[in-house]
Protein backbone atom coordinates (compact mmCIF):
# COMPACT_ATOMS: atom_id res chain seq x y z
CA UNK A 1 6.85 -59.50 52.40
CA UNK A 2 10.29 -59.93 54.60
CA UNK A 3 10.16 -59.35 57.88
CA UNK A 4 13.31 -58.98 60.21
CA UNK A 5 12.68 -58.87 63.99
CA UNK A 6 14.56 -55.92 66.04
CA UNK A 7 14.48 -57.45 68.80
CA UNK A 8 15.14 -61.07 68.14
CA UNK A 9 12.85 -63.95 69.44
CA UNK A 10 14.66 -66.80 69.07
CA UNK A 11 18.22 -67.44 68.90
CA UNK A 12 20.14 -67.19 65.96
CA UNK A 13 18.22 -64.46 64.22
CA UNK A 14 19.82 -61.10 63.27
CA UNK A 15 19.63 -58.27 65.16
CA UNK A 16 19.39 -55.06 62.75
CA UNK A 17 18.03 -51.66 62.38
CA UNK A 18 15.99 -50.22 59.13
CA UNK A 19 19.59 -47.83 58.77
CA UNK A 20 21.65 -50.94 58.79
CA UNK A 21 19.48 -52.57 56.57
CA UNK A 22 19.68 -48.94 53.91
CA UNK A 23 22.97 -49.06 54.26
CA UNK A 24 24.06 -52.36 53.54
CA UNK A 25 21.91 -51.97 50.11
CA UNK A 26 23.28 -49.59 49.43
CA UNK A 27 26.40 -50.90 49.48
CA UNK A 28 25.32 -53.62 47.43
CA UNK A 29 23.79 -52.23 44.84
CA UNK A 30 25.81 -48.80 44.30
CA UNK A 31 22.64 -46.70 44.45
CA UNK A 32 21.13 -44.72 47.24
CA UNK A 33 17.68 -46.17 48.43
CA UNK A 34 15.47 -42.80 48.72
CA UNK A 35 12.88 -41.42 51.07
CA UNK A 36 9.36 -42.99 50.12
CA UNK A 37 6.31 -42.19 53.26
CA UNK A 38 7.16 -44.12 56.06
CA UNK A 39 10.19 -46.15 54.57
CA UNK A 40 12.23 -46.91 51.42
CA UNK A 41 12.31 -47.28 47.73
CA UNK A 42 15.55 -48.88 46.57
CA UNK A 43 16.79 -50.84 43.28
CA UNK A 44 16.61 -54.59 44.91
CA UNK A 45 19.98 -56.57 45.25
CA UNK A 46 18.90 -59.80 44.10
CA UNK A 47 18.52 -58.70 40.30
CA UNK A 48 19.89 -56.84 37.81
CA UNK A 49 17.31 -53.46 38.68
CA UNK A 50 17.38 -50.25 36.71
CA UNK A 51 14.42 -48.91 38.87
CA UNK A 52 13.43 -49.07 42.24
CA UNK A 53 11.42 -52.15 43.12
CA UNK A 54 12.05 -53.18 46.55
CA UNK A 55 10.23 -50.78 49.06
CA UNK A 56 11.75 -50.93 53.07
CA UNK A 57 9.95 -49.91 56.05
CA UNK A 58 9.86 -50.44 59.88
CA UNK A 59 6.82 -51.85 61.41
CA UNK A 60 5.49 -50.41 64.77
CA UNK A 61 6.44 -53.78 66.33
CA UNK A 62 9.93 -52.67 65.29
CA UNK A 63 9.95 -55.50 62.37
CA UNK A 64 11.41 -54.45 59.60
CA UNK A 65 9.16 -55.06 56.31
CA UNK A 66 10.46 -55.56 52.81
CA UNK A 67 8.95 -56.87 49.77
CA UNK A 68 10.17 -56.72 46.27
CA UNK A 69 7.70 -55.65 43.46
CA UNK A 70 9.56 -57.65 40.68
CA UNK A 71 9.05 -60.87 42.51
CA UNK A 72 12.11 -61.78 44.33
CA UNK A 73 11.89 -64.20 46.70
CA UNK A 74 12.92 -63.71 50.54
CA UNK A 75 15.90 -66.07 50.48
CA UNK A 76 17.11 -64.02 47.02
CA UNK A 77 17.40 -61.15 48.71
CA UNK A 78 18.88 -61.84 52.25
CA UNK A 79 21.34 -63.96 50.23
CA UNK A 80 21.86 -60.89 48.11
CA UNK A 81 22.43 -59.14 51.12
CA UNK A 82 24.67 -61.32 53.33
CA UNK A 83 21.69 -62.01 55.93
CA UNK A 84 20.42 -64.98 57.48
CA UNK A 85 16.83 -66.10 55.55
């Protein structure tokens, strides 16, 4: 599971919401990420995905949580994604 901070800790780490975070994949990957319970099912940048296996949500803490169901590791997908792993 990914977790990007809100409100950052430490210097250096990116600042972003969950709609940033939406929006930038779905730039990437050409496909809208839909509504899922309390987040986000989306096709996952960091391979070739025909359905929807990363899942997005926003913690209470205000992290925001992503994991990929096919496997792909943290640094694959913030690389996918232009972020800092």
């Amino acid at each position: 599971m990914l977790l990007l901070p809100k409100h950052p800790t430490r210097k250096g780490v990116m600042q972003m919401d969950i709609h940033e975070l939406v929006n930038r994949i779905e730039l990437k990957t050409g496909h809208q990420p839909k509504r899922s319970g309390h987040g986000y099912r989306a096709r996952c940048p960091a391979h070739d995905d025909q359905n929807p296996s990363l899942s997005v949500r926003e913690a209470s803490d205000g992290k925001i949580l992503f994991t990929c169901f096919a496997g792909c590791a943290f640094e694959s997908i913030c690389a996918s994604l232009d972020l800092q792993a």
